[in-house]
Protein backbone atom coordinates (compact mmCIF):
# COMPACT_ATOMS: atom_id res chain seq x y z
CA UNK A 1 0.00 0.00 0.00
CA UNK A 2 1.48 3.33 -1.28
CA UNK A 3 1.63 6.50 1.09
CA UNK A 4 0.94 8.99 -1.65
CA UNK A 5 -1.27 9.06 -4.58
CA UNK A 6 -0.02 7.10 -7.33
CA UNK A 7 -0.81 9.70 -9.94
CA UNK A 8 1.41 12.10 -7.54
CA UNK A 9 4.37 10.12 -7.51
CA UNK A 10 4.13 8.52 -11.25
CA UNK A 11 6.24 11.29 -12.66
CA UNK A 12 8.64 10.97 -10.08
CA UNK A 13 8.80 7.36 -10.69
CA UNK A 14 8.95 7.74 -14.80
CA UNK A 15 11.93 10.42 -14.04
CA UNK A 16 14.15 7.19 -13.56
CA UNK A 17 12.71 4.62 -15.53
CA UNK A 18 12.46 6.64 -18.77
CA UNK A 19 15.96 7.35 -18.01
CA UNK A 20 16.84 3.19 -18.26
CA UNK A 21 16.04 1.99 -14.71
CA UNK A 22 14.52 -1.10 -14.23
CA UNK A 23 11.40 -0.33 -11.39
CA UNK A 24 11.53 -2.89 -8.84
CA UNK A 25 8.03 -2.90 -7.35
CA UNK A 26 7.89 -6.17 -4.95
CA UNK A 27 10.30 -7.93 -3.14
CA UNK A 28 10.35 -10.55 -5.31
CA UNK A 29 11.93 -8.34 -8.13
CA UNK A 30 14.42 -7.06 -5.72
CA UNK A 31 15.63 -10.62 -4.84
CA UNK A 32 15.74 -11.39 -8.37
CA UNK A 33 17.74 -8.50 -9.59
CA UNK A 34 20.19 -8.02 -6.01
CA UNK A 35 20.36 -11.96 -5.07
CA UNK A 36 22.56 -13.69 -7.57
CA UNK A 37 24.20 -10.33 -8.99
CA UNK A 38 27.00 -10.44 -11.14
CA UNK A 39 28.94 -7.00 -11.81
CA UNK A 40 27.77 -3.86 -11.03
CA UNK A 41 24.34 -2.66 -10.43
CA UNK A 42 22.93 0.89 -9.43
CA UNK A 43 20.37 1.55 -7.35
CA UNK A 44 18.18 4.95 -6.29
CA UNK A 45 15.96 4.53 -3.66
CA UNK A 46 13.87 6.86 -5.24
CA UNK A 47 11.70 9.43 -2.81
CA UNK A 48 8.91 12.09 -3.30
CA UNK A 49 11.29 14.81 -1.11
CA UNK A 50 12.74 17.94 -2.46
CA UNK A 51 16.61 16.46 -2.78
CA UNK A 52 15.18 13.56 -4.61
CA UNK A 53 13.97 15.43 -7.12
CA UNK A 54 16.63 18.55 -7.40
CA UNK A 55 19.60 16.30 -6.63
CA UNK A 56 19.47 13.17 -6.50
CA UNK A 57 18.04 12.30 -9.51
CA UNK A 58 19.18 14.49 -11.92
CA UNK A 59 22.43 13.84 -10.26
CA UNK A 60 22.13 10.19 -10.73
CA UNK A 61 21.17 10.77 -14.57
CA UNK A 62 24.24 13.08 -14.96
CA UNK A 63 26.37 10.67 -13.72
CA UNK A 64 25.53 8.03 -16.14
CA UNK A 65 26.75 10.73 -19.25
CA UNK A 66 30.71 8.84 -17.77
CA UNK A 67 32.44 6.67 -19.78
CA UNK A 68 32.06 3.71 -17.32
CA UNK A 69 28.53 2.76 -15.70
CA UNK A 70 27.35 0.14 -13.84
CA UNK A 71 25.75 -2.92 -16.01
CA UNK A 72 22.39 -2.85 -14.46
CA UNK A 73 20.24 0.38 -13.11
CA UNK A 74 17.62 -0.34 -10.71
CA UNK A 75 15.27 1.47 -8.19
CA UNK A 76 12.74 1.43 -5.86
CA UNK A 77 10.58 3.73 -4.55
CA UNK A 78 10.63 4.84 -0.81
CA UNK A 79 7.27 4.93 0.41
CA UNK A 80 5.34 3.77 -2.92
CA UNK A 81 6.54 0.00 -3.02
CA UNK A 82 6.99 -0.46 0.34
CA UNK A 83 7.86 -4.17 0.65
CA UNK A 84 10.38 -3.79 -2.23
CA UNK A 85 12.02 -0.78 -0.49
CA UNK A 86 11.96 -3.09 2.68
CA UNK A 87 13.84 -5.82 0.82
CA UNK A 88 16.26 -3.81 -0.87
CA UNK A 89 17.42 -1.67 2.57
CA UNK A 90 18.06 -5.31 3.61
CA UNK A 91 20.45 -5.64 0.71
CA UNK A 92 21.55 -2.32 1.78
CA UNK A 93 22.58 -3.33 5.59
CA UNK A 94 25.00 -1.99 7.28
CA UNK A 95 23.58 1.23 6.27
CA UNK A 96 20.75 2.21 7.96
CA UNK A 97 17.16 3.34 5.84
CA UNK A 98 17.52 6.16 4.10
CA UNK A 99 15.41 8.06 1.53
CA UNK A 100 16.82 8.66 -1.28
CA UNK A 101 19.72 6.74 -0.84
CA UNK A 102 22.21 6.28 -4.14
CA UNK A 103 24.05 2.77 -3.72
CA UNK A 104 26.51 1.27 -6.26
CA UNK A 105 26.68 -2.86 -5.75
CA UNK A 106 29.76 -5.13 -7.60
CA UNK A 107 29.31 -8.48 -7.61
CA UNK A 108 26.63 -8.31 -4.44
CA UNK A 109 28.36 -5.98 -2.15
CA UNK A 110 27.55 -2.51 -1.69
CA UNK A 111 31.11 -0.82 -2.93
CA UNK A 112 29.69 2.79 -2.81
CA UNK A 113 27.19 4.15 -0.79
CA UNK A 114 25.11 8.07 -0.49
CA UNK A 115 22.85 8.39 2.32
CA UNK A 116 20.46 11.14 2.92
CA UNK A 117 22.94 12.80 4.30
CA UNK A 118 24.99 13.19 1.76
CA UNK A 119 22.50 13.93 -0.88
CA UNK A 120 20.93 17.51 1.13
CA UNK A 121 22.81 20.30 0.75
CA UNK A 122 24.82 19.57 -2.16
CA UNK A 123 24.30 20.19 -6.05
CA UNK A 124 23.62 17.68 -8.59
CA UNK A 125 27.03 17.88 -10.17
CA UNK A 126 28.33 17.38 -7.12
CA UNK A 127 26.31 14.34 -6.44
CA UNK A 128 27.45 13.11 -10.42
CA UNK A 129 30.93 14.07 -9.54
CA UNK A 130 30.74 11.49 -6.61
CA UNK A 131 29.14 8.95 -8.59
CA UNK A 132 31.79 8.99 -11.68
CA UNK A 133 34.37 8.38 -9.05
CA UNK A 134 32.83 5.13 -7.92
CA UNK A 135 32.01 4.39 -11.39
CA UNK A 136 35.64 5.04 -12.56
CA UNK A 137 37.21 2.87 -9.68
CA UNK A 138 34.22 -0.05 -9.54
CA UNK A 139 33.06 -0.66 -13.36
């Protein structure tokens, strides 16, 4: 059950997945997608707050414009798909919950990780900037 309107959010949701994410909407998908992973996968926990939408994602998109990405780009959506939000922060553990949260897996680790914390407060170039760094030292 979704705490906002799904015609609120759907725009924030189609930001990503127009973009090339994959949507991960149960926790089935998530297990699918984080359980046997090979490489490197991406994945925005995706929120309806203010630094989602003027950092986090466009930073996220700008990111992906480097010459090395991860293989696969997934995300789920904090408060929309609830139990696939809950599966993935378990996939996410040490770190505690955090919305949005950027996190960049290789081979089923988490190798790179932006919390809340370090998403507020700081531009979307600098949130790309970050990201091409992991991408440059784990793709």
């Amino acid at each position: 059950m979704s705490m906002y309107p799904l015609e609120l959010v759907a725009p924030m949701e189609k930001d990503l997945t127009e973009y090339g994410f994959e949507g991960l909407s149960s926790s089935q998908e998530v297990d699918e997608v984080l359980g046997n992973q090979k490489g490197t996968t991406l994945l925005v926990v995706n929120s309806v707050c203010g630094c989602a939408a003027a950092m986090a994602r466009p930073g996220t998109k700008l990111a992906l414009t480097n010459e090395k990405k991860p293989d696969q780009l997934t995300t789920v959506f904090a408060g929309v798909h609830t139990d696939a939000t809950q599966k993935a922060r378990e996939y996410l553990l040490p770190y505690p919950p955090s919305s949005p949260a950027i996190a960049l897996f290789k081979d089923g680790e988490v190798v790179h990780m932006l919390e809340r914390h370090h998403i507020e407060g700081r531009s979307a170039e600098m949130i790309a900037n970050n990201l091409k760094h992991a991408f440059d030292t784990y793709c």
